[in-house]
PDB file of N, CA and C in Angstrom:
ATOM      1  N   UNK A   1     -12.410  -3.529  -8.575  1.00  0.00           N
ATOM      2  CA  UNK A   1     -12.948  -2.879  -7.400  1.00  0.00           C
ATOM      3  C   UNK A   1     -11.860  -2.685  -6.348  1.00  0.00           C
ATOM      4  N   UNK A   2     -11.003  -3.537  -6.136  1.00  0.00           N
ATOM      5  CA  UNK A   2      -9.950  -3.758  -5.284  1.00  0.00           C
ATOM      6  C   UNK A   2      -9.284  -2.621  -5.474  1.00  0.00           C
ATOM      7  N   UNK A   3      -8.503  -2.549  -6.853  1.00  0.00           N
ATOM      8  CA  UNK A   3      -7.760  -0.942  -6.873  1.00  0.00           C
ATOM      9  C   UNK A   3      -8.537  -0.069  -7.006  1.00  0.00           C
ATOM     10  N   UNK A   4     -10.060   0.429  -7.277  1.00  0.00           N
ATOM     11  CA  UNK A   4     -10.515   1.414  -6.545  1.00  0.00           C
ATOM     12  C   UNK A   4     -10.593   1.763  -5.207  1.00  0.00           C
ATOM     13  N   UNK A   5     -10.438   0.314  -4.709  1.00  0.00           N
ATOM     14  CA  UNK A   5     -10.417   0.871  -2.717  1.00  0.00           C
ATOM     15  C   UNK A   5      -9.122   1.239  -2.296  1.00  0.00           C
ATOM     16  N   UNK A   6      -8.298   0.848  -3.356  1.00  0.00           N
ATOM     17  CA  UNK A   6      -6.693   1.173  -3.158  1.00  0.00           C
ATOM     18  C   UNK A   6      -6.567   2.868  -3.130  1.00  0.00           C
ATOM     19  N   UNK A   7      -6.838   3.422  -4.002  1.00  0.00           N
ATOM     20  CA  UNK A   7      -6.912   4.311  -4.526  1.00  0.00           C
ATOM     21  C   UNK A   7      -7.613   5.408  -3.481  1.00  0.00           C
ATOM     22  N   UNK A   8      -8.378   5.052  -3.321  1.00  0.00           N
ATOM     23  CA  UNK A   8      -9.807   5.787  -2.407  1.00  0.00           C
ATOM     24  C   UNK A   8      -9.147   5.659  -0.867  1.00  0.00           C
ATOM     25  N   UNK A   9      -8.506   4.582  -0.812  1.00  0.00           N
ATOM     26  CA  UNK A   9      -7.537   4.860   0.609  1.00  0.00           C
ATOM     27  C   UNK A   9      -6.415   5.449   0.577  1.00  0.00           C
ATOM     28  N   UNK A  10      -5.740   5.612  -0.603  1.00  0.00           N
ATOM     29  CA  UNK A  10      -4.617   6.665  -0.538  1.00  0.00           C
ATOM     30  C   UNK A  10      -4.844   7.947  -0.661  1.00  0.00           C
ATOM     31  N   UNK A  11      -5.958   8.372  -1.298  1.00  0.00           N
ATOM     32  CA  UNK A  11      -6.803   9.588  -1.177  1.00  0.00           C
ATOM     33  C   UNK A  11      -7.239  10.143  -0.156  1.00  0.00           C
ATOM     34  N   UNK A  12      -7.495   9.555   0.834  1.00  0.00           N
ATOM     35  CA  UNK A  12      -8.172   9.383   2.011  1.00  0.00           C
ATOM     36  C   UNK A  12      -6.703   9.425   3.154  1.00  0.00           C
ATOM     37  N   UNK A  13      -5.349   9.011   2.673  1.00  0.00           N
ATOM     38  CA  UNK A  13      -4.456   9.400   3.661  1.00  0.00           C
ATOM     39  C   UNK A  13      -3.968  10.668   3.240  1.00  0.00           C
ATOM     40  N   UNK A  14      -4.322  11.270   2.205  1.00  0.00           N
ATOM     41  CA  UNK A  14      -3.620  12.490   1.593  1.00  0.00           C
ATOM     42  C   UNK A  14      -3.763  13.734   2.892  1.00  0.00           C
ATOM     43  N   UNK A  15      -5.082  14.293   3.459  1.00  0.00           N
ATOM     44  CA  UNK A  15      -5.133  15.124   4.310  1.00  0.00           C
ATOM     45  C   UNK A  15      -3.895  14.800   5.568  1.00  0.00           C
ATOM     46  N   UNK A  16      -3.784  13.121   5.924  1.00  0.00           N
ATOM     47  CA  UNK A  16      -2.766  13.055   7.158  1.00  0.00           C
ATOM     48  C   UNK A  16      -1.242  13.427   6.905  1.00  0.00           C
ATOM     49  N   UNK A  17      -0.427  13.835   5.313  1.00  0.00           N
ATOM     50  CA  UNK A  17       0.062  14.352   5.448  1.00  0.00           C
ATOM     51  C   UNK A  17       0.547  15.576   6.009  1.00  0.00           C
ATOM     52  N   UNK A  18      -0.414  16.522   6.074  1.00  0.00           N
ATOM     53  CA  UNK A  18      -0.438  17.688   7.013  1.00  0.00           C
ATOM     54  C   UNK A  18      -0.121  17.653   8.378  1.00  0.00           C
ATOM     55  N   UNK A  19      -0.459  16.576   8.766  1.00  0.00           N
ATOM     56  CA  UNK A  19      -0.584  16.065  10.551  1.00  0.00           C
ATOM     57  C   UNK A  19       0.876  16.941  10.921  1.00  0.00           C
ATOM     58  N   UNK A  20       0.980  17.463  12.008  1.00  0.00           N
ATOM     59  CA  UNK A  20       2.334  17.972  12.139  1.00  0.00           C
ATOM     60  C   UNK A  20       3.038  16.710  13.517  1.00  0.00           C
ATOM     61  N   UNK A  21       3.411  15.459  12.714  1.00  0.00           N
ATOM     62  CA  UNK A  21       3.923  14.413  13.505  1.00  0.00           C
ATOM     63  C   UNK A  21       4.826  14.630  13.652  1.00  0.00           C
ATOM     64  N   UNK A  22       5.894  13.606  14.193  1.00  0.00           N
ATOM     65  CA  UNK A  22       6.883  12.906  14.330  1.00  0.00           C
ATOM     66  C   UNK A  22       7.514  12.843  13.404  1.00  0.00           C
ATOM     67  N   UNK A  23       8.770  13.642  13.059  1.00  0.00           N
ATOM     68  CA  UNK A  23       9.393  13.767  11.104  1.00  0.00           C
ATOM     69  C   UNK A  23       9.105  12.588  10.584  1.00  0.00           C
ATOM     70  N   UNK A  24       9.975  11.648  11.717  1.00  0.00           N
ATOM     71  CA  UNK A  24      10.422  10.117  11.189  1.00  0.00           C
ATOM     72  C   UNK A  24       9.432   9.692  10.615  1.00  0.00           C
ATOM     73  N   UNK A  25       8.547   9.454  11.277  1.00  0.00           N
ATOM     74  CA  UNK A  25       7.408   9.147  10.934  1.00  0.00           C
ATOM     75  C   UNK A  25       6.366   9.559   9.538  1.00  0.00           C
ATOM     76  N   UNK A  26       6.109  10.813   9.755  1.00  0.00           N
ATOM     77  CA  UNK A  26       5.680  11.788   8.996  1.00  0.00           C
ATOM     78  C   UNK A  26       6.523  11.386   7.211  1.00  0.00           C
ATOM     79  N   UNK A  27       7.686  11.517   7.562  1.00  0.00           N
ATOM     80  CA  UNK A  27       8.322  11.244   6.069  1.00  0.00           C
ATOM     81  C   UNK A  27       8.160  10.379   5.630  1.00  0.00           C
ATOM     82  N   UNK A  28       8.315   9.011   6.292  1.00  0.00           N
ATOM     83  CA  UNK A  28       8.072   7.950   5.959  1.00  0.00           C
ATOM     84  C   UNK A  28       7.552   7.364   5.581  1.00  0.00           C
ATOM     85  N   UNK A  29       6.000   7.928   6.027  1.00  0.00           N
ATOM     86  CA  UNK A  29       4.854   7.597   5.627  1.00  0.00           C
ATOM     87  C   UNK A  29       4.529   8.382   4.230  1.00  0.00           C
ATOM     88  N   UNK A  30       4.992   9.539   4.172  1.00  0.00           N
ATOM     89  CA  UNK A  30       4.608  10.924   2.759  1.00  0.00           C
ATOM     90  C   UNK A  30       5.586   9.778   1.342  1.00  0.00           C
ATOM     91  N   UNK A  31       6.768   9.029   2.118  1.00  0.00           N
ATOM     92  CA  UNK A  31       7.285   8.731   0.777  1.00  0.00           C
ATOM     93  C   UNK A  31       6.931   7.172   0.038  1.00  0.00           C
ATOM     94  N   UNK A  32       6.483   6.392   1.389  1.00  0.00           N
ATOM     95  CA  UNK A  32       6.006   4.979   1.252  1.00  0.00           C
ATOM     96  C   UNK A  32       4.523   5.170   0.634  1.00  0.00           C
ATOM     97  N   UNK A  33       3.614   6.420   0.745  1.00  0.00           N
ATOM     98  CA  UNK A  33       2.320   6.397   0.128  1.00  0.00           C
ATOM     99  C   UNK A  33       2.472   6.853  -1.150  1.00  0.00           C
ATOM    100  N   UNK A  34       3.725   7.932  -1.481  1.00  0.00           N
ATOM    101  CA  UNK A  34       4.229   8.338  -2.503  1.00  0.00           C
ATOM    102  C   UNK A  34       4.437   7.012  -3.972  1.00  0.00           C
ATOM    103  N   UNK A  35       5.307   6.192  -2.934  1.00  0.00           N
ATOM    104  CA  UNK A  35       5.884   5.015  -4.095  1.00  0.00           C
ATOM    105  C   UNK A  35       4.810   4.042  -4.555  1.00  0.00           C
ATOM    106  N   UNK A  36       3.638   3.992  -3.596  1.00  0.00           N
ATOM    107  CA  UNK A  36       2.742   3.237  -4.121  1.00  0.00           C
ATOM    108  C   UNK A  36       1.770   3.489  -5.655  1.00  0.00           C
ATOM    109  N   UNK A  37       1.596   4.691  -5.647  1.00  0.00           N
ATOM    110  CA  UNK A  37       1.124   4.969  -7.051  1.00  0.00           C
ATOM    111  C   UNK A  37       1.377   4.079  -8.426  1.00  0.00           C
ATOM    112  N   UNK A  38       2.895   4.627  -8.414  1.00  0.00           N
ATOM    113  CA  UNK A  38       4.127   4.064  -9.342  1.00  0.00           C
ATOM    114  C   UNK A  38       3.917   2.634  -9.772  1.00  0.00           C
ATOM    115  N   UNK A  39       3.425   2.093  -8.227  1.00  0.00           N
ATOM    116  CA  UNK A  39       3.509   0.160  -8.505  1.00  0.00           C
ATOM    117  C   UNK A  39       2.452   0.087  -8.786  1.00  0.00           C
ATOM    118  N   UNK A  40       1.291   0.333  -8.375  1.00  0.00           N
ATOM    119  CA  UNK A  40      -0.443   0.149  -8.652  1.00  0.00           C
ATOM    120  C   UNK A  40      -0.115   0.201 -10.626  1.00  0.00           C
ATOM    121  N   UNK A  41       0.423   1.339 -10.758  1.00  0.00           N
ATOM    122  CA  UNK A  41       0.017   1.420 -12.181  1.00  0.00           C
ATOM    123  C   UNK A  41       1.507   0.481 -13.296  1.00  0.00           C
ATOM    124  N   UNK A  42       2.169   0.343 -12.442  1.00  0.00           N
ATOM    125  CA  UNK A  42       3.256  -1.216 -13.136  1.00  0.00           C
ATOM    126  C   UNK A  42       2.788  -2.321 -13.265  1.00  0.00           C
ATOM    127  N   UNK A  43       1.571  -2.708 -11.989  1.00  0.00           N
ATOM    128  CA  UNK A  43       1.324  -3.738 -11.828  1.00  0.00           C
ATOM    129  C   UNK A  43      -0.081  -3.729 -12.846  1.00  0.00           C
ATOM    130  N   UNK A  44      -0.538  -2.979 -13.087  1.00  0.00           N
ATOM    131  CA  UNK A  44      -2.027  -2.733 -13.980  1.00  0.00           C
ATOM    132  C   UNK A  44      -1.163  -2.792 -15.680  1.00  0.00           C
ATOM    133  N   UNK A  45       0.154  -1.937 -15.777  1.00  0.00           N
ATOM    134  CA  UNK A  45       0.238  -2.314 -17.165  1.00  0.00           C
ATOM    135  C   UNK A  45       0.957  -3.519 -17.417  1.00  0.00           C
ATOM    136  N   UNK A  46       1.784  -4.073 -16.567  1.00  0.00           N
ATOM    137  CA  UNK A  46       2.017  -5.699 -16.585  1.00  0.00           C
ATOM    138  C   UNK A  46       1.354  -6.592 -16.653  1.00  0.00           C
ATOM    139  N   UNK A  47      -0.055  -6.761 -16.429  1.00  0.00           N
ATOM    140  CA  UNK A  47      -1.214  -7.100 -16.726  1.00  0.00           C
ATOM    141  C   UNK A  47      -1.271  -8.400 -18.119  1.00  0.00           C
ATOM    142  N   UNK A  48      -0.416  -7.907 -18.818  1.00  0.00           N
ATOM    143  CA  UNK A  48      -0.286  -8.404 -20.591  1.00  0.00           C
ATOM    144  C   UNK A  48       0.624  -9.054 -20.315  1.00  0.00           C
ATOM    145  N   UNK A  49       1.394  -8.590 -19.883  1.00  0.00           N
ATOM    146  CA  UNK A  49       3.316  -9.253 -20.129  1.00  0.00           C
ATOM    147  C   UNK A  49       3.055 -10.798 -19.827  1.00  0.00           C
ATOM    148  N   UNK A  50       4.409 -11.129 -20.264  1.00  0.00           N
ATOM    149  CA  UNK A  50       4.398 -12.341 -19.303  1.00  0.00           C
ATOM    150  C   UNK A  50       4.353 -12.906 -17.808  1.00  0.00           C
ATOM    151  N   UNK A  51       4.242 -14.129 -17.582  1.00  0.00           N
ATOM    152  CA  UNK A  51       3.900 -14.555 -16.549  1.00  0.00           C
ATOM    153  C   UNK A  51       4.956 -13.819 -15.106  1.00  0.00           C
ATOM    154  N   UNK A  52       6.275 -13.877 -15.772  1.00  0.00           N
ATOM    155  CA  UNK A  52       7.259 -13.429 -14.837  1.00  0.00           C
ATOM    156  C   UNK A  52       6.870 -12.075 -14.598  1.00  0.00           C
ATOM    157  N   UNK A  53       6.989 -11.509 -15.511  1.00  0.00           N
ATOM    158  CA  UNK A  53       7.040  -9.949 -15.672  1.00  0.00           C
ATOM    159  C   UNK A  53       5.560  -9.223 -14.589  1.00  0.00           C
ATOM    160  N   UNK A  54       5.015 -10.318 -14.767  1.00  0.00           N
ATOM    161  CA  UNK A  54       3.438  -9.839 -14.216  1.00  0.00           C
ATOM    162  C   UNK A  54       3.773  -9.951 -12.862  1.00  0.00           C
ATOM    163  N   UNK A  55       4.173 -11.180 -12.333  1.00  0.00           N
ATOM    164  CA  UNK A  55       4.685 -11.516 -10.652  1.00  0.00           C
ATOM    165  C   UNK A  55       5.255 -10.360 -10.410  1.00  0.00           C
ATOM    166  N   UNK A  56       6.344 -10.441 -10.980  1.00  0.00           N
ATOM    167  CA  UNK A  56       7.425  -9.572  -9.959  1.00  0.00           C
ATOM    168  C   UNK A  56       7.055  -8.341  -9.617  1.00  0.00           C
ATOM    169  N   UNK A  57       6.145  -7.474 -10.782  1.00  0.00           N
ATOM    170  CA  UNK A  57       5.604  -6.450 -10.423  1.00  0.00           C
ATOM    171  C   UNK A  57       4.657  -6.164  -9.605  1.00  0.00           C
ATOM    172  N   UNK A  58       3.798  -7.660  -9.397  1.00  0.00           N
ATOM    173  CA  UNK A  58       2.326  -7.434  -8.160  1.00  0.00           C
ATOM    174  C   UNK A  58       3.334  -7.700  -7.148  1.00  0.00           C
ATOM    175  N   UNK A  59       4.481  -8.619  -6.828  1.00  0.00           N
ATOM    176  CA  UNK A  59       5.502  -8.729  -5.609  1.00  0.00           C
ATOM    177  C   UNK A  59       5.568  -7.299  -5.145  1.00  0.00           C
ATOM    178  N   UNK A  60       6.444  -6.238  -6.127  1.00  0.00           N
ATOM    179  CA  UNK A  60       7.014  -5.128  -5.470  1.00  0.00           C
ATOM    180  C   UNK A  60       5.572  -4.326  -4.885  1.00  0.00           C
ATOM    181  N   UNK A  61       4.385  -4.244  -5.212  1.00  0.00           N
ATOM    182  CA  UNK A  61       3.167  -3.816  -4.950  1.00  0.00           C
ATOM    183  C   UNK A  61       3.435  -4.581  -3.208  1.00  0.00           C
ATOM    184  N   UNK A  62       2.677  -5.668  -3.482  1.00  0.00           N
ATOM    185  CA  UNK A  62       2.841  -5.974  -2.146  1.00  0.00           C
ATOM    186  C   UNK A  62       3.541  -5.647  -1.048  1.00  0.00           C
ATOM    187  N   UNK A  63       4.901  -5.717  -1.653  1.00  0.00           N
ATOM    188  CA  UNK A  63       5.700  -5.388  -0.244  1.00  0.00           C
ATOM    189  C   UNK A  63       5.913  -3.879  -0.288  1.00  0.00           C
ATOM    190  N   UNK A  64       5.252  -3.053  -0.379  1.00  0.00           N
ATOM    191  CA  UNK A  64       4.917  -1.823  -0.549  1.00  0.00           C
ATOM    192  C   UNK A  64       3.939  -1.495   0.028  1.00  0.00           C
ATOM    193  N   UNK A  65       2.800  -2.422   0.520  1.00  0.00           N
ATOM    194  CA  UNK A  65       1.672  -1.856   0.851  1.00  0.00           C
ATOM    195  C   UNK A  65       2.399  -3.119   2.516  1.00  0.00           C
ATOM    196  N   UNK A  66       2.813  -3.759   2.612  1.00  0.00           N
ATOM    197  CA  UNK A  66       3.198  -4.246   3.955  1.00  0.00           C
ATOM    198  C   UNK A  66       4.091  -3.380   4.621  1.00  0.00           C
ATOM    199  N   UNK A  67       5.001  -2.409   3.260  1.00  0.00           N
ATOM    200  CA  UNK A  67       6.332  -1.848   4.193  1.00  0.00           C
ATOM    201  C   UNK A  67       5.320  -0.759   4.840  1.00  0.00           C
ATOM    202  N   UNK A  68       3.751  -0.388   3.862  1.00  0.00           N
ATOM    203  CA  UNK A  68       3.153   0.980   4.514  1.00  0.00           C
ATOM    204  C   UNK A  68       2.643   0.286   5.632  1.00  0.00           C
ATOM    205  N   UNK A  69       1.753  -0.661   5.944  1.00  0.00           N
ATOM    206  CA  UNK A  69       1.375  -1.213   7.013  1.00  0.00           C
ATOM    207  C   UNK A  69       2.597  -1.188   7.789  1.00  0.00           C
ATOM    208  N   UNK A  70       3.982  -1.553   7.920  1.00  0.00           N
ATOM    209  CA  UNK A  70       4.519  -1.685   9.077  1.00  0.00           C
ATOM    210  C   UNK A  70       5.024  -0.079   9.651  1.00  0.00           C
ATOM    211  N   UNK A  71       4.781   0.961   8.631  1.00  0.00           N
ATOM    212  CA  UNK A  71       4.648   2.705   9.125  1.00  0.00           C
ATOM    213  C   UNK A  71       3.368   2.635   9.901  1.00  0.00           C
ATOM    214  N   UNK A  72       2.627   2.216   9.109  1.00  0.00           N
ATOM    215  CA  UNK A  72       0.824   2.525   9.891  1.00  0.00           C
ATOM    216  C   UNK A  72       1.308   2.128  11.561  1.00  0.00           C
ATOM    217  N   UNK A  73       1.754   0.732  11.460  1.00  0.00           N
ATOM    218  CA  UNK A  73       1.919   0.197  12.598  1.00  0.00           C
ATOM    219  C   UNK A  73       2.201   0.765  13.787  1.00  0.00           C
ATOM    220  N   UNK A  74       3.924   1.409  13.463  1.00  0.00           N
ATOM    221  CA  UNK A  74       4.706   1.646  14.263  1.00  0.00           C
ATOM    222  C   UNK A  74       4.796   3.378  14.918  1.00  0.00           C
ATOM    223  N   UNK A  75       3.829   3.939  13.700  1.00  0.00           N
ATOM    224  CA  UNK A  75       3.932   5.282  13.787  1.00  0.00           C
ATOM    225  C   UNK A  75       2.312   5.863  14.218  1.00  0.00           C
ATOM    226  N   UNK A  76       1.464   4.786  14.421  1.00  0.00           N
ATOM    227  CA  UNK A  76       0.152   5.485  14.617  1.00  0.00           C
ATOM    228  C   UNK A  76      -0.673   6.129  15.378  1.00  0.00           C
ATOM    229  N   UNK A  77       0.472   6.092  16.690  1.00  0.00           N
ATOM    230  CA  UNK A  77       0.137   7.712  17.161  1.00  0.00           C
ATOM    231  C   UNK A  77       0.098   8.791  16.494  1.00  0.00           C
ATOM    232  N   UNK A  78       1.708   9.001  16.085  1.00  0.00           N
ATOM    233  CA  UNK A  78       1.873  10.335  15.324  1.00  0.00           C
ATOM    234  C   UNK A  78       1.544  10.204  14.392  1.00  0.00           C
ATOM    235  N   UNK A  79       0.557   9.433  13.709  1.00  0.00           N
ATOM    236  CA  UNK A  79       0.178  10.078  12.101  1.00  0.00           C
ATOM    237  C   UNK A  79      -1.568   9.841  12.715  1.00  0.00           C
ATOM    238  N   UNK A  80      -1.699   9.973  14.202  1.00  0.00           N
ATOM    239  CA  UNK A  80      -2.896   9.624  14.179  1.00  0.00           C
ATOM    240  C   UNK A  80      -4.337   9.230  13.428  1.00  0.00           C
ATOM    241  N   UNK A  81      -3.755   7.796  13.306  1.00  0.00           N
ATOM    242  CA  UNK A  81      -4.257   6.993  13.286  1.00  0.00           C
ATOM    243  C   UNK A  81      -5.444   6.230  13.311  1.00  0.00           C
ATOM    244  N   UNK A  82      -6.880   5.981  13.092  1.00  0.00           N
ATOM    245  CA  UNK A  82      -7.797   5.051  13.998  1.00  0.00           C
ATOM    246  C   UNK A  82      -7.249   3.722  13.854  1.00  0.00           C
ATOM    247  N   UNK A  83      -7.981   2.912  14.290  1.00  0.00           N
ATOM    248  CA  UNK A  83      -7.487   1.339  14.486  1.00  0.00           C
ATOM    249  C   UNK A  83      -8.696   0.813  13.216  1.00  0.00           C
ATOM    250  N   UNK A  84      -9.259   1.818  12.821  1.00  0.00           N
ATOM    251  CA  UNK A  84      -9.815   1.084  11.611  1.00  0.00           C
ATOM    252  C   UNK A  84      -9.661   1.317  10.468  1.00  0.00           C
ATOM    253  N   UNK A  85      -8.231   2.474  10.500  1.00  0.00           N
ATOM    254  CA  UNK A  85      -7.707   3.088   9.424  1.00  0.00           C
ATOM    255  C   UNK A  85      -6.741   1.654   9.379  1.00  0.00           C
ATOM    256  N   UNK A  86      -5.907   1.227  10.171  1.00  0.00           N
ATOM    257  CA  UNK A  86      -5.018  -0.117  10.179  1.00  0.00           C
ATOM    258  C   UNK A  86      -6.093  -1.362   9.657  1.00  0.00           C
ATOM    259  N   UNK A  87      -7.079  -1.247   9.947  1.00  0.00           N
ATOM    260  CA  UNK A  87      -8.054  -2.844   9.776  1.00  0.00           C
ATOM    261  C   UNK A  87      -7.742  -2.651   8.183  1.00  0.00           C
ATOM    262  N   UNK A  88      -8.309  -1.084   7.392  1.00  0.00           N
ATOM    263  CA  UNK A  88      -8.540  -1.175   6.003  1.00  0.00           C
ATOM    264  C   UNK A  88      -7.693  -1.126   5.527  1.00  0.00           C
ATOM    265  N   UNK A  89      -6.246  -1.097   5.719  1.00  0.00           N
ATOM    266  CA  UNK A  89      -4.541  -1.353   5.170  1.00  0.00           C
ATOM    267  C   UNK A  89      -5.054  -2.621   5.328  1.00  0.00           C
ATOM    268  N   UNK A  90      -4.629  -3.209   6.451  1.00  0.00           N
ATOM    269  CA  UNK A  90      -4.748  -4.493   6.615  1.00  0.00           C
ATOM    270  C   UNK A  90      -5.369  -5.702   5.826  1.00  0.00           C
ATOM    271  N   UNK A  91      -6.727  -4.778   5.878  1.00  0.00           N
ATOM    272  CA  UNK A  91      -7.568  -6.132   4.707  1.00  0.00           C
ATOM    273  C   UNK A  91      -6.736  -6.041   3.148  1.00  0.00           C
ATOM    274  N   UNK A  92      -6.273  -4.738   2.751  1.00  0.00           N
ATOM    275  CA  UNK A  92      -5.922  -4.624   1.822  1.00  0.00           C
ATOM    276  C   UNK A  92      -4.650  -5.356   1.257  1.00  0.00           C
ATOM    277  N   UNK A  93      -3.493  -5.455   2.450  1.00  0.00           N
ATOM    278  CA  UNK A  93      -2.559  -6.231   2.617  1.00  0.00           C
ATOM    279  C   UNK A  93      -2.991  -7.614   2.371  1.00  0.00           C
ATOM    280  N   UNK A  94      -3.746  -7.820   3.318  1.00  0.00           N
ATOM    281  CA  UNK A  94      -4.637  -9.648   2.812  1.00  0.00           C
ATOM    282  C   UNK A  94      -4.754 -10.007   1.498  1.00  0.00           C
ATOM    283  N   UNK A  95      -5.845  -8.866   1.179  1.00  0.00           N
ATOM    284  CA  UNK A  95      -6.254  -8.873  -0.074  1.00  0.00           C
ATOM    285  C   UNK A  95      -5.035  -9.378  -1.471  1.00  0.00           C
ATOM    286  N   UNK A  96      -4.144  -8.240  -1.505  1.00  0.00           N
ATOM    287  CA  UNK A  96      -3.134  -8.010  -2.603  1.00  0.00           C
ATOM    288  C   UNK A  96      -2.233  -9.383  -1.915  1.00  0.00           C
ATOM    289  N   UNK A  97      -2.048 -10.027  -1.369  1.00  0.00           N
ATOM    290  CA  UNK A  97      -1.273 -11.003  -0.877  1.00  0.00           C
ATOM    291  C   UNK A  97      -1.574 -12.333  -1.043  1.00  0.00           C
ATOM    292  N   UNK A  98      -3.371 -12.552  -0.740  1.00  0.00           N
ATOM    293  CA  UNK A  98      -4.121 -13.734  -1.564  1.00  0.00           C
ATOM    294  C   UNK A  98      -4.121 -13.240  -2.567  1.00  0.00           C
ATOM    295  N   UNK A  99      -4.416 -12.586  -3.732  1.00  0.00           N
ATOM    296  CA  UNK A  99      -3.985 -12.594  -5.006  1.00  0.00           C
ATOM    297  C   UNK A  99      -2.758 -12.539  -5.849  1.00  0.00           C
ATOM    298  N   UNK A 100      -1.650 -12.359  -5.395  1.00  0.00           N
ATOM    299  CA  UNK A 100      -0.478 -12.688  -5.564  1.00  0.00           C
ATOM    300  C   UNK A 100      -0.488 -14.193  -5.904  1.00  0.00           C
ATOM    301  N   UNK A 101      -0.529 -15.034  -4.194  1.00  0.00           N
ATOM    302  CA  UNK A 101      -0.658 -16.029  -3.997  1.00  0.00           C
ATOM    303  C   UNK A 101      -1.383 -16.747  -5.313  1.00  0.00           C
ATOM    304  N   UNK A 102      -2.209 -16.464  -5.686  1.00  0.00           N
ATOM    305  CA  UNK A 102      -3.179 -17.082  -6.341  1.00  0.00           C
ATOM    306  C   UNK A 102      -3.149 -16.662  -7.974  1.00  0.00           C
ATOM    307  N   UNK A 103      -2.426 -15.929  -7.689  1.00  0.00           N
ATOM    308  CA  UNK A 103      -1.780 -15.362  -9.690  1.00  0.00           C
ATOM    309  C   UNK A 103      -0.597 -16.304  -9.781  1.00  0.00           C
ATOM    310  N   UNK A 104       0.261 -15.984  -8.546  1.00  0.00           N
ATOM    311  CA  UNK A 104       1.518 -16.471  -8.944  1.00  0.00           C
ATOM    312  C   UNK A 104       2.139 -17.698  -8.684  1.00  0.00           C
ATOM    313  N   UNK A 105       1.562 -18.618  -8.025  1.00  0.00           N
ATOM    314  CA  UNK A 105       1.525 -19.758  -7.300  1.00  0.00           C
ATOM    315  C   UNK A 105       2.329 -19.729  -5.870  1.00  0.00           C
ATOM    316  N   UNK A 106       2.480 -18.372  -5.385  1.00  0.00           N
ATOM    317  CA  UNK A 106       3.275 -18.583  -4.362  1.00  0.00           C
ATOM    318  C   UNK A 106       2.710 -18.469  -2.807  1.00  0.00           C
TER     319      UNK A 106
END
């Protein structure tokens, strides 16, 4: 269920690419939502692998969805933003971070 809400929220930022922001911003955000795909589905076929192989790949997930939270953060004027578009990164960040935690012992 978790990576369906993943999913359904990156879907859901697809229209704010258009936003005519702040480049910095704007890019940043088009290439950090970009790279997340890539890991969602590393971390789904690592799934099998071994124990290492499985971590390191939900790791790079994570800090992928924190590096997008710290765009959401810093840029959410110009990619206007709600503050409950940040809550549902946010929980999601929680989320993928207690399960890390709790897959990987860390």
């Amino acid at each position: 269920m978790r990576v369906v809400k993943q999913f359904l929220l990156a879907a859901a930022a697809v229209p704010l690419l258009a936003v005519p922001a702040f480049a910095g911003c704007n890019e940043d955000f088009m290439a950090q939502t970009k790279a997340i795909p890539p890991l969602q589905s590393a971390r789904l076929s690592s799934l099998a692998a071994p124990q290492a192989e499985k971590c390191a790949a939900h790791k790079k997930l994570v800090d992928a969805y924190v590096k997008l939270g710290d765009i959401y953060k810093t840029c959410q004027a110009e990619l206007r933003l709600q503050e409950s578009d940040l809550q549902d990164h946010q929980q999601i960040v929680t989320d993928e971070q207690q399960s890390y935690a709790q897959d990987c012992g860390v």
